[in-house]
C-alpha atoms as a PDB file:
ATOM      1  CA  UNK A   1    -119.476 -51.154 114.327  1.00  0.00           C
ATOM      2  CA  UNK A   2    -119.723 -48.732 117.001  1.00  0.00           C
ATOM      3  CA  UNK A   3    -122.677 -46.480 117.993  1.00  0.00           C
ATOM      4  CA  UNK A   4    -123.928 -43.551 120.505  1.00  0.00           C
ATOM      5  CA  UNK A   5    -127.445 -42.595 121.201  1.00  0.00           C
ATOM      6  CA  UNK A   6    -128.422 -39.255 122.549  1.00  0.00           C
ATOM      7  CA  UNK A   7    -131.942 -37.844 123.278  1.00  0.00           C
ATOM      8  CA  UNK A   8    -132.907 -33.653 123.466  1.00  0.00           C
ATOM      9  CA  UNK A   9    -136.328 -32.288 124.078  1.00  0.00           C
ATOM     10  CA  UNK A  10    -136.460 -29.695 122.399  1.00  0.00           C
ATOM     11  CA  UNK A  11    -138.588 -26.293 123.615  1.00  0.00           C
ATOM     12  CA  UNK A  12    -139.703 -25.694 119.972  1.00  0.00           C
ATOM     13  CA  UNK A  13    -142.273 -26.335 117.344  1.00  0.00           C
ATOM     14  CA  UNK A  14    -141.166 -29.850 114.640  1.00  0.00           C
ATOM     15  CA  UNK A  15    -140.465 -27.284 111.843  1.00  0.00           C
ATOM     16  CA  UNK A  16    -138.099 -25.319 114.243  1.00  0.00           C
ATOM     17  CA  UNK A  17    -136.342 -27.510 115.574  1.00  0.00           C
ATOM     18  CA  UNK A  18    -135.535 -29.568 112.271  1.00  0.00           C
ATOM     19  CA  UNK A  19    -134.492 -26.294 110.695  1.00  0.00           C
ATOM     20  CA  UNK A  20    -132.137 -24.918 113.356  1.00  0.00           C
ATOM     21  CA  UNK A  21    -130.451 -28.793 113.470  1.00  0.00           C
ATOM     22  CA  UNK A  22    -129.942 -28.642 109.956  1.00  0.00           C
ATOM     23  CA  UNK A  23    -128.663 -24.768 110.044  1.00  0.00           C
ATOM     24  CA  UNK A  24    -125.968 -25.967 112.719  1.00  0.00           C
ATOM     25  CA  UNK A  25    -124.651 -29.191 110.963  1.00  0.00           C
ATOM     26  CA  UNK A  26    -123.319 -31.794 113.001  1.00  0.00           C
ATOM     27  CA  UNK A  27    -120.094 -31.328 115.750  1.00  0.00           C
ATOM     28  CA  UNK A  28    -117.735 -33.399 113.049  1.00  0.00           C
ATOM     29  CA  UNK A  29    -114.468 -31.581 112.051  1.00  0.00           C
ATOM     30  CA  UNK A  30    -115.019 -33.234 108.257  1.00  0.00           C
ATOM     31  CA  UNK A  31    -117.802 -32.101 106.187  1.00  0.00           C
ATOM     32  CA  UNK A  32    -120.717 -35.091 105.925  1.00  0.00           C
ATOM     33  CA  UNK A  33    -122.797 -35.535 102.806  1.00  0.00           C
ATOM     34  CA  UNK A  34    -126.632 -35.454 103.284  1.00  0.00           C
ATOM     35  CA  UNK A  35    -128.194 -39.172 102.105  1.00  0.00           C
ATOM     36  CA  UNK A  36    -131.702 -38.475 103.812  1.00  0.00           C
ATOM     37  CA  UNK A  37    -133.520 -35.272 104.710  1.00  0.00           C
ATOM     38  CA  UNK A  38    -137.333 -35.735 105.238  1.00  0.00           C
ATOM     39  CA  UNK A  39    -138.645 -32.393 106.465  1.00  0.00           C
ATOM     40  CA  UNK A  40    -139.528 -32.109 109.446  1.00  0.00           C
ATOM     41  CA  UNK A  41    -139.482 -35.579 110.544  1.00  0.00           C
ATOM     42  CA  UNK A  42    -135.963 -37.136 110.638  1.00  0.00           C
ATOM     43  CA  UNK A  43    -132.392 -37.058 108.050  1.00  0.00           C
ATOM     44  CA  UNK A  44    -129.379 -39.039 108.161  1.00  0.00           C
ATOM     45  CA  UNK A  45    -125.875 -37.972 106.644  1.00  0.00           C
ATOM     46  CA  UNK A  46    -122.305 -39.653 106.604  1.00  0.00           C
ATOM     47  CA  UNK A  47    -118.870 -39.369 106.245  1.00  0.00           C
ATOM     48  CA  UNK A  48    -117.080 -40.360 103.233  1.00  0.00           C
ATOM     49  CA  UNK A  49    -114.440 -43.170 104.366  1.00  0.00           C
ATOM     50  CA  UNK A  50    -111.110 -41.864 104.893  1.00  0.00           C
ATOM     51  CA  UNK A  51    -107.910 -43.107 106.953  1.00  0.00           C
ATOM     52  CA  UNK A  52    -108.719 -44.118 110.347  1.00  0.00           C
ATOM     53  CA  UNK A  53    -112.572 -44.230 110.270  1.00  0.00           C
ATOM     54  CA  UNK A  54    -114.199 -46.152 107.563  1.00  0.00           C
ATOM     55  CA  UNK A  55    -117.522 -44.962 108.310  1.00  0.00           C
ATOM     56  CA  UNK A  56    -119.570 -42.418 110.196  1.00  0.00           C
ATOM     57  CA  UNK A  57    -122.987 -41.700 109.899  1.00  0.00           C
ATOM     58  CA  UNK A  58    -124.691 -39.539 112.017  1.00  0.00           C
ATOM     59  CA  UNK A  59    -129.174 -40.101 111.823  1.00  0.00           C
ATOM     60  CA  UNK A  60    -132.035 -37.586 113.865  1.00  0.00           C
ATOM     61  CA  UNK A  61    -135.164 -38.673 114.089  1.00  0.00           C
ATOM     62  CA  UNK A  62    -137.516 -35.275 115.683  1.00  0.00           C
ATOM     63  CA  UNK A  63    -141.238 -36.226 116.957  1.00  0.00           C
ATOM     64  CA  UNK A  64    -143.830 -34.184 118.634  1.00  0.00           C
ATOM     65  CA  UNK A  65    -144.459 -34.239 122.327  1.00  0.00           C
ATOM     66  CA  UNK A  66    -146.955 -32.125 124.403  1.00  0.00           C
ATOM     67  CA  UNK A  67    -143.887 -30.179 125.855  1.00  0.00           C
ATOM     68  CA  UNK A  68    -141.802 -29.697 122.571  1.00  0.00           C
ATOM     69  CA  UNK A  69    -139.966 -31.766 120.222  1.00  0.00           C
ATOM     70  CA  UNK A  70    -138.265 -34.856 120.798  1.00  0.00           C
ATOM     71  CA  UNK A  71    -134.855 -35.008 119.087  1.00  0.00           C
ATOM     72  CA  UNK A  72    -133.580 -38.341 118.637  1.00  0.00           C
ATOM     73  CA  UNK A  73    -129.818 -39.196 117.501  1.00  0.00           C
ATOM     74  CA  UNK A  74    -127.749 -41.778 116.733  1.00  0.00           C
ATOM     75  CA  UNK A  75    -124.101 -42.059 115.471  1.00  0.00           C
ATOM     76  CA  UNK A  76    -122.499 -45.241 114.039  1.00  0.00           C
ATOM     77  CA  UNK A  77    -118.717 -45.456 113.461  1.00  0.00           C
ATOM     78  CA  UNK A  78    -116.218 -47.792 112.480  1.00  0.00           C
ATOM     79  CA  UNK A  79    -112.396 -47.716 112.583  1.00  0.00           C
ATOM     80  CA  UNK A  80    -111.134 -49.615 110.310  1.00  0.00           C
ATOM     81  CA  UNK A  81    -108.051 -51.351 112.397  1.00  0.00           C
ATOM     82  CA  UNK A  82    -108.458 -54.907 113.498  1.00  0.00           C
ATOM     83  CA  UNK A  83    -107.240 -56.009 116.844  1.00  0.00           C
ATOM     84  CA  UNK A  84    -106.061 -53.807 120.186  1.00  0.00           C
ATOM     85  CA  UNK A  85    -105.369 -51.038 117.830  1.00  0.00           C
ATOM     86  CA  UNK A  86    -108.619 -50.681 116.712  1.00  0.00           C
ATOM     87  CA  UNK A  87    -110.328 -51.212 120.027  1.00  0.00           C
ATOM     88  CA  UNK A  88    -108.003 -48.420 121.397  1.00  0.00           C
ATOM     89  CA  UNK A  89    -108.947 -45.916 118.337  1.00  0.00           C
ATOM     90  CA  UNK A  90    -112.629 -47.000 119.113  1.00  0.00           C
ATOM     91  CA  UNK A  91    -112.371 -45.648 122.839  1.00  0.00           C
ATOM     92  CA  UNK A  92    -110.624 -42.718 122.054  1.00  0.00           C
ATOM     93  CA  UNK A  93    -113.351 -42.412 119.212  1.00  0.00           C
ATOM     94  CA  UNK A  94    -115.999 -42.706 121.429  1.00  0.00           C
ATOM     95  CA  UNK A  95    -114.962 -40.292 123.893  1.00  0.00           C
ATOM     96  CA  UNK A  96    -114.801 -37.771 121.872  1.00  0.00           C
ATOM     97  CA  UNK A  97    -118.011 -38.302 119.876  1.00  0.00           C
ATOM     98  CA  UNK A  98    -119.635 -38.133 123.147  1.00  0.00           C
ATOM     99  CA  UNK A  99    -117.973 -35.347 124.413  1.00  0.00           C
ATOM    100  CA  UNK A 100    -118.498 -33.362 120.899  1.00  0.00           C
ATOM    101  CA  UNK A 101    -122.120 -34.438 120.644  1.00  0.00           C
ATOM    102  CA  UNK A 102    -122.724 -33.205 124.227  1.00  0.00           C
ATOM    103  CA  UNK A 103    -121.625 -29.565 124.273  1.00  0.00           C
ATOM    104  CA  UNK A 104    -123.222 -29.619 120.442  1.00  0.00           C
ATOM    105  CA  UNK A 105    -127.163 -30.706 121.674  1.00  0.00           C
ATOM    106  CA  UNK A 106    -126.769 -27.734 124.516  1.00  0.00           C
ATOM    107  CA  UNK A 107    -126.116 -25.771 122.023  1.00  0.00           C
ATOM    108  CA  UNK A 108    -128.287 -26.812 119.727  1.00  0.00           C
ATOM    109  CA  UNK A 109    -131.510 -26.957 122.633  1.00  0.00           C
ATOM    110  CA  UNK A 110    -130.832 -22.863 123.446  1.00  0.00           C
ATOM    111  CA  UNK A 111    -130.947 -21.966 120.246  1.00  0.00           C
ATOM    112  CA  UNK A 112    -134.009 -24.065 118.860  1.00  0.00           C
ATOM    113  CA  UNK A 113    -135.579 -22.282 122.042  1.00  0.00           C
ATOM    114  CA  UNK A 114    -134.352 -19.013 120.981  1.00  0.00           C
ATOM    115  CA  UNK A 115    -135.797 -19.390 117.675  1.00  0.00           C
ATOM    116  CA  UNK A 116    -139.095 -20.567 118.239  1.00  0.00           C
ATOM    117  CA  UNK A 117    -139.853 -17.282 120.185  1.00  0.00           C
ATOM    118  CA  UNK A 118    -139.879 -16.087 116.728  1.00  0.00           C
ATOM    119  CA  UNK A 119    -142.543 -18.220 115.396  1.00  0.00           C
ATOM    120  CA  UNK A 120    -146.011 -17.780 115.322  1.00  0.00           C
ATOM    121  CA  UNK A 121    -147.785 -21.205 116.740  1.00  0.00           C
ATOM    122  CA  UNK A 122    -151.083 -22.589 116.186  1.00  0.00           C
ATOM    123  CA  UNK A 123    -153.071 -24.539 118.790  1.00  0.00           C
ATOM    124  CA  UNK A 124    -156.257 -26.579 118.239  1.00  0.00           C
ATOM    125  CA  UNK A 125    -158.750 -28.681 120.844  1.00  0.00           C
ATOM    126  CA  UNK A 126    -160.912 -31.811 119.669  1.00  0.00           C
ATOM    127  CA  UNK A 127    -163.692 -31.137 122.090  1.00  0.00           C
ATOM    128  CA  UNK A 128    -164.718 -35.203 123.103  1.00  0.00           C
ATOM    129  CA  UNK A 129    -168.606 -35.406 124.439  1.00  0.00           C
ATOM    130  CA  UNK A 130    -168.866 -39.408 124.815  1.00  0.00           C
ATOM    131  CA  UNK A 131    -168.236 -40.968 121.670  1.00  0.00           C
ATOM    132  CA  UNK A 132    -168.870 -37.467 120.039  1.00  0.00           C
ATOM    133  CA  UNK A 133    -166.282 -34.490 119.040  1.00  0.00           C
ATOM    134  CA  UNK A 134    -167.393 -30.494 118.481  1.00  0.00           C
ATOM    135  CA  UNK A 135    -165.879 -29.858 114.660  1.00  0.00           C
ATOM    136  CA  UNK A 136    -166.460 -25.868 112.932  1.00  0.00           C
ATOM    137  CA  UNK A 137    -167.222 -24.956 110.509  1.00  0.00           C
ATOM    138  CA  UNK A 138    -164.863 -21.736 109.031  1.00  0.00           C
ATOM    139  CA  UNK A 139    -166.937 -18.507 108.197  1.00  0.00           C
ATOM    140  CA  UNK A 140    -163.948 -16.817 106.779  1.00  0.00           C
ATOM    141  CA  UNK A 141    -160.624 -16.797 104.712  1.00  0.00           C
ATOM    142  CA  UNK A 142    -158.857 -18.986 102.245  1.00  0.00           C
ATOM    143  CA  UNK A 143    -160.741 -21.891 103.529  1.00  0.00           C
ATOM    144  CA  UNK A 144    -164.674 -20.859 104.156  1.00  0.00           C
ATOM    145  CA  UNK A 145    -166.540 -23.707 104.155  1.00  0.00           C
ATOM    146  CA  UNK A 146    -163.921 -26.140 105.461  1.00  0.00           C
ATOM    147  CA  UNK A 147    -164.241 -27.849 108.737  1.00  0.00           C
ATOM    148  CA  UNK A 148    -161.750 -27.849 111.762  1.00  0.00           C
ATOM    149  CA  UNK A 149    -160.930 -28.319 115.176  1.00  0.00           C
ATOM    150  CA  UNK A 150    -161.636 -24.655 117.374  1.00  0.00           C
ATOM    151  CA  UNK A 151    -158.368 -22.922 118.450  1.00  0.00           C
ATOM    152  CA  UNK A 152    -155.917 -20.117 116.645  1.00  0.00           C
ATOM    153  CA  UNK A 153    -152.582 -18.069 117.524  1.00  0.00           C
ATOM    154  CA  UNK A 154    -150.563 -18.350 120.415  1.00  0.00           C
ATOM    155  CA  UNK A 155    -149.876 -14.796 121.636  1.00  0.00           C
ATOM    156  CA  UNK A 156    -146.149 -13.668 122.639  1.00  0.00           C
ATOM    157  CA  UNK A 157    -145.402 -14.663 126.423  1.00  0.00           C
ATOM    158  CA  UNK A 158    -148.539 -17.711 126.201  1.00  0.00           C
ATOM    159  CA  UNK A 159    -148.025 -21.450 126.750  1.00  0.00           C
ATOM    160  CA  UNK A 160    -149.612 -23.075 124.277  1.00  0.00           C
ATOM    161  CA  UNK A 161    -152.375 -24.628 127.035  1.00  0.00           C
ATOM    162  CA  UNK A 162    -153.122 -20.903 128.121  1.00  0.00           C
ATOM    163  CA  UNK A 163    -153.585 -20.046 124.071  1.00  0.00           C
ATOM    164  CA  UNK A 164    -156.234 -22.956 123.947  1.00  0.00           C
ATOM    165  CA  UNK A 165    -158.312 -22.156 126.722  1.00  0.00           C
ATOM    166  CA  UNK A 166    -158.287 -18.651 126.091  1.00  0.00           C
ATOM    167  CA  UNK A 167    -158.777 -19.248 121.776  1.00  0.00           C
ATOM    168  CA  UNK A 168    -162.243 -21.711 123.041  1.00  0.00           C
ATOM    169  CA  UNK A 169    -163.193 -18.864 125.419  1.00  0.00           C
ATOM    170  CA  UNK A 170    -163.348 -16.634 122.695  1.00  0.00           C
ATOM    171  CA  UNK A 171    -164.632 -19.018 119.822  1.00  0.00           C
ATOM    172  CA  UNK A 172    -166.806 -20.964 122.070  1.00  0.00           C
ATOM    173  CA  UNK A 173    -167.947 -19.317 124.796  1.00  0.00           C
ATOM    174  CA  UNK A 174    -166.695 -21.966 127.292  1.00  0.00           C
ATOM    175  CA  UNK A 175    -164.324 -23.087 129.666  1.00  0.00           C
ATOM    176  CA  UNK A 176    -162.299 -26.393 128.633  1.00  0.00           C
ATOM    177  CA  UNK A 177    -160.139 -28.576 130.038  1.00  0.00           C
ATOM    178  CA  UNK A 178    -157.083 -29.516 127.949  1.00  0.00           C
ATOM    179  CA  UNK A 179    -156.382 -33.528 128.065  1.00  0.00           C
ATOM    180  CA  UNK A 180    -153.630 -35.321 126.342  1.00  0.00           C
ATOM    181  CA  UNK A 181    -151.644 -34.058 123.143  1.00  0.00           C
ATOM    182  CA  UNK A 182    -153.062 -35.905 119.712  1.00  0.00           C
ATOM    183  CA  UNK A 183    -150.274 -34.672 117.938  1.00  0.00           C
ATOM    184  CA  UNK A 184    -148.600 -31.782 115.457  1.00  0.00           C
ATOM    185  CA  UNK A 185    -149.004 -30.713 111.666  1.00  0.00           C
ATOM    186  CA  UNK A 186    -146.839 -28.560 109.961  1.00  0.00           C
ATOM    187  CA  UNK A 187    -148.263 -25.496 108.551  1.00  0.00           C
ATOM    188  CA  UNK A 188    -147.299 -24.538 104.620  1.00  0.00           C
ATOM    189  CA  UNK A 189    -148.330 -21.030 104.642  1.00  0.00           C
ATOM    190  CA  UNK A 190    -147.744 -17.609 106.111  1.00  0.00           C
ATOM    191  CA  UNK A 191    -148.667 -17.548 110.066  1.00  0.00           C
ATOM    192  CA  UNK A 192    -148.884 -14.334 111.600  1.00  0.00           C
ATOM    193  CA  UNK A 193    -146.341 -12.183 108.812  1.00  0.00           C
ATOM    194  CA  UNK A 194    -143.857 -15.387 109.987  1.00  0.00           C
ATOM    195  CA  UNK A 195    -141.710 -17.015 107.861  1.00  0.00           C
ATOM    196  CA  UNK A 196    -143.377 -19.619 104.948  1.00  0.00           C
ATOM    197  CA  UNK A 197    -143.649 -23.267 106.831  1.00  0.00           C
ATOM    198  CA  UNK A 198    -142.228 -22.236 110.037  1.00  0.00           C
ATOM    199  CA  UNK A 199    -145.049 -22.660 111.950  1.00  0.00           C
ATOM    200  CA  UNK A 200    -147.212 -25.658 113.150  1.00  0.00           C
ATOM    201  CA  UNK A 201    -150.727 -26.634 114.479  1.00  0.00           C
ATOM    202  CA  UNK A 202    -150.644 -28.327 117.558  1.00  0.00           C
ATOM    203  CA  UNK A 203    -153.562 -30.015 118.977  1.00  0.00           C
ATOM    204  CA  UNK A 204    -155.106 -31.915 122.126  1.00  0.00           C
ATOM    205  CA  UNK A 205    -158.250 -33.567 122.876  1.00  0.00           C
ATOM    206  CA  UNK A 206    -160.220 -31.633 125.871  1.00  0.00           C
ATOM    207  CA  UNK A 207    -163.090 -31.934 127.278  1.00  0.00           C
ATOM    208  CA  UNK A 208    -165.772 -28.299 128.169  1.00  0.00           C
ATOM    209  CA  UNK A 209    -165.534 -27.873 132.036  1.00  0.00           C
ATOM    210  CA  UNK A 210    -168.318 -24.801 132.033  1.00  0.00           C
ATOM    211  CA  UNK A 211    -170.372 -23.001 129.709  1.00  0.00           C
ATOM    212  CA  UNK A 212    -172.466 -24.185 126.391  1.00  0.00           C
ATOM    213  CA  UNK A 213    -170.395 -23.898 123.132  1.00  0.00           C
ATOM    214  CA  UNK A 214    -171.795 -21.187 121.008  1.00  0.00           C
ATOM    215  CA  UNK A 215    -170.769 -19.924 117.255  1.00  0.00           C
ATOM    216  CA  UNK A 216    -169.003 -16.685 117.916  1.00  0.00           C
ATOM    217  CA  UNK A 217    -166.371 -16.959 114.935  1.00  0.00           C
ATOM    218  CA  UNK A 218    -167.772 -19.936 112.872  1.00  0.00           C
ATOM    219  CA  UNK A 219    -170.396 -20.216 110.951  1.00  0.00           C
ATOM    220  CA  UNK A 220    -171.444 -23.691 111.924  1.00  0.00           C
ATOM    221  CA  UNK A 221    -170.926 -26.599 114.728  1.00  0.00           C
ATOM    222  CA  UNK A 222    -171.443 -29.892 115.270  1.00  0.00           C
ATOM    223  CA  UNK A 223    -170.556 -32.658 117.618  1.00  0.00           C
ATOM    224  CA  UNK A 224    -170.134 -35.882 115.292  1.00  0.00           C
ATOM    225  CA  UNK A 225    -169.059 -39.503 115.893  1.00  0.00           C
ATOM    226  CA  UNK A 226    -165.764 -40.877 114.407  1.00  0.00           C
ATOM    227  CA  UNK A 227    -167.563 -42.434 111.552  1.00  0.00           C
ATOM    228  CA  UNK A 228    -169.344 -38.757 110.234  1.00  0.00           C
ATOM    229  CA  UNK A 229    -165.678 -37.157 110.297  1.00  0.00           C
ATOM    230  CA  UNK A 230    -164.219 -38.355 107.234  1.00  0.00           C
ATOM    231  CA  UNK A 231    -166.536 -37.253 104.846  1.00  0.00           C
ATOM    232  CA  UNK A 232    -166.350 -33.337 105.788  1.00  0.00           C
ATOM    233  CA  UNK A 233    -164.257 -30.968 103.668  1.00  0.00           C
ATOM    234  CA  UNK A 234    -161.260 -30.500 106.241  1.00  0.00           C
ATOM    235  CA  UNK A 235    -158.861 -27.865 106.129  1.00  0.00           C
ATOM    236  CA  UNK A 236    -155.450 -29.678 105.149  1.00  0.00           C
ATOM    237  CA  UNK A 237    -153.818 -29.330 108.148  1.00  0.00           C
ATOM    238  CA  UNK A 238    -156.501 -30.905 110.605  1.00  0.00           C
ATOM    239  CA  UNK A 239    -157.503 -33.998 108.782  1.00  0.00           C
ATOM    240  CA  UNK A 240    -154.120 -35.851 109.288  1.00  0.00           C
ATOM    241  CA  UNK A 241    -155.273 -35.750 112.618  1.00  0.00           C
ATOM    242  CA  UNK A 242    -158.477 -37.479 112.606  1.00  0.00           C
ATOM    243  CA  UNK A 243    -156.843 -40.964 113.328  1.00  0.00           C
ATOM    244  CA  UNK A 244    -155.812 -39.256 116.241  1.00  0.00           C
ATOM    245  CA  UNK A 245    -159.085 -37.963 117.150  1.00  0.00           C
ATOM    246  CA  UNK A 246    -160.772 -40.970 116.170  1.00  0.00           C
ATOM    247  CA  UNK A 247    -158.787 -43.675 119.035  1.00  0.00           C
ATOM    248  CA  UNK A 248    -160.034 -41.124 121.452  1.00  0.00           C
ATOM    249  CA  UNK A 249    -163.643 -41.499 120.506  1.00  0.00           C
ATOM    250  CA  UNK A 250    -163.467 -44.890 120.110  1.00  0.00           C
ATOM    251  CA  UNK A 251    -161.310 -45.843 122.752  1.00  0.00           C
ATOM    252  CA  UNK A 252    -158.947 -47.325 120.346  1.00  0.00           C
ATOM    253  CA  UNK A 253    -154.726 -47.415 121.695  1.00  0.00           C
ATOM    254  CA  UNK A 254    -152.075 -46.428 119.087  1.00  0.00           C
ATOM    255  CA  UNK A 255    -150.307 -49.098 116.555  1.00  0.00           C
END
């Protein structure tokens, strides 16, 4: 059995860049039949055996970074032909899955790039005091009541960092400072008139560099230690990030 790995970063959102990978298909010149497809996290499909190649299956794995999406891939192949033959068929094989695969992920990276200009993003900030973390409470909308992490929309032409500051600046009434990436949820709903599910929420842990946080937008906030947060009504799409939130307060590393 033979096998390729190749590794894209990908300037888009998880949702984005699962969806444009699956729109292009794969850089085979046989159609491949999907065995796997987890939305937006990773799929596998393969080749039906035919003469010459006995197997190929082709896997993506795509995972959130603070600069994009990581785009794992790995191809597995097997000719078929014992001896010389097959080790010669294997090379030539090899070559061009490389070369195919190469030219595909450019492709591929421009327009996943391309298409999550279109896409409305959502950035959040756990706000970390100590062993304590500022959670708000929503005065508005389908989900009044709920609790979340402070942040909203990233405006056309804004980094995602520049969305955050400026999102606590309104919300808040302070200055933060951004720290590392916790991680990325996708969104079900309608973002900004997008596209259902296109968009995601992507959130760090920060600290406030100036300025006391005030209630502009919610109707409520606290600072609470990692054992208070489980018990709040979350909005869906922040409380798969409390484990996330919780190693930072606790100083805990990742499993």
């Amino acid at each position: 059995m033979s096998q390729l790995r190749f590794t894209t970063l990908v300037e888009a959102p998880l949702t984005v860049a699962f969806d444009v990978a699956r729109a292009l298909g794969r850089p085979w010149g046989e159609p491949l039949q999907e065995v796997v497809s987890v939305r937006p996290s990773h799929d596998v499909y393969a080749a039906a055996p035919r003469r010459g190649r006995r197997r190929l299956t082709h896997s993506r794995h795509f995972s959130a970074t603070a600069d994009g999406t990581l785009v794992e891939e790995q191809v597995d192949w097997a000719t078929g032909l014992p001896g010389p033959l097959g080790a010669v068929v294997d090379l030539v094989l090899r070559r061009r899955v490389e070369r195919s695969m190469r030219a595909h992920l450019d492709a591929y990276a421009a327009a996943a790039a391309r298409r999550a200009l279109e896409v409305v993003q959502v950035v959040g900030v756990a706000l970390v005091d100590g062993d304590r973390v500022l959670v708000a409470q929503r005065a508005d909308g389908p989900f009044t009541g709920c609790w979340e992490f402070p942040g909203g929309k990233v405006e056309p032409g804004e980094a995602d960092l520049e969305a955050l500051v400026r999102e606590c600046r309104e919300e808040l009434g302070v200055e933060v400072a951004p720290q590392e990436f916790l991680g990325e949820v996708p969104l079900d709903g309608v973002v900004g008139g997008g596209a259902p599910g296109a968009s995601t929420l992507r959130v760090w842990w920060g600290r406030v560099a100036a300025g006391t946080v005030t209630p502009h937008e919610h109707s409520e906030l606290r600072w609470l230690r990692a054992d208070e947060l489980p018990d709040l009504d979350w909005i869906p799409a922040d409380r798969p990030l409390l484990p996330a939130v919780v190693r930072v307060l606790t100083g805990t590393p990742e499993a």
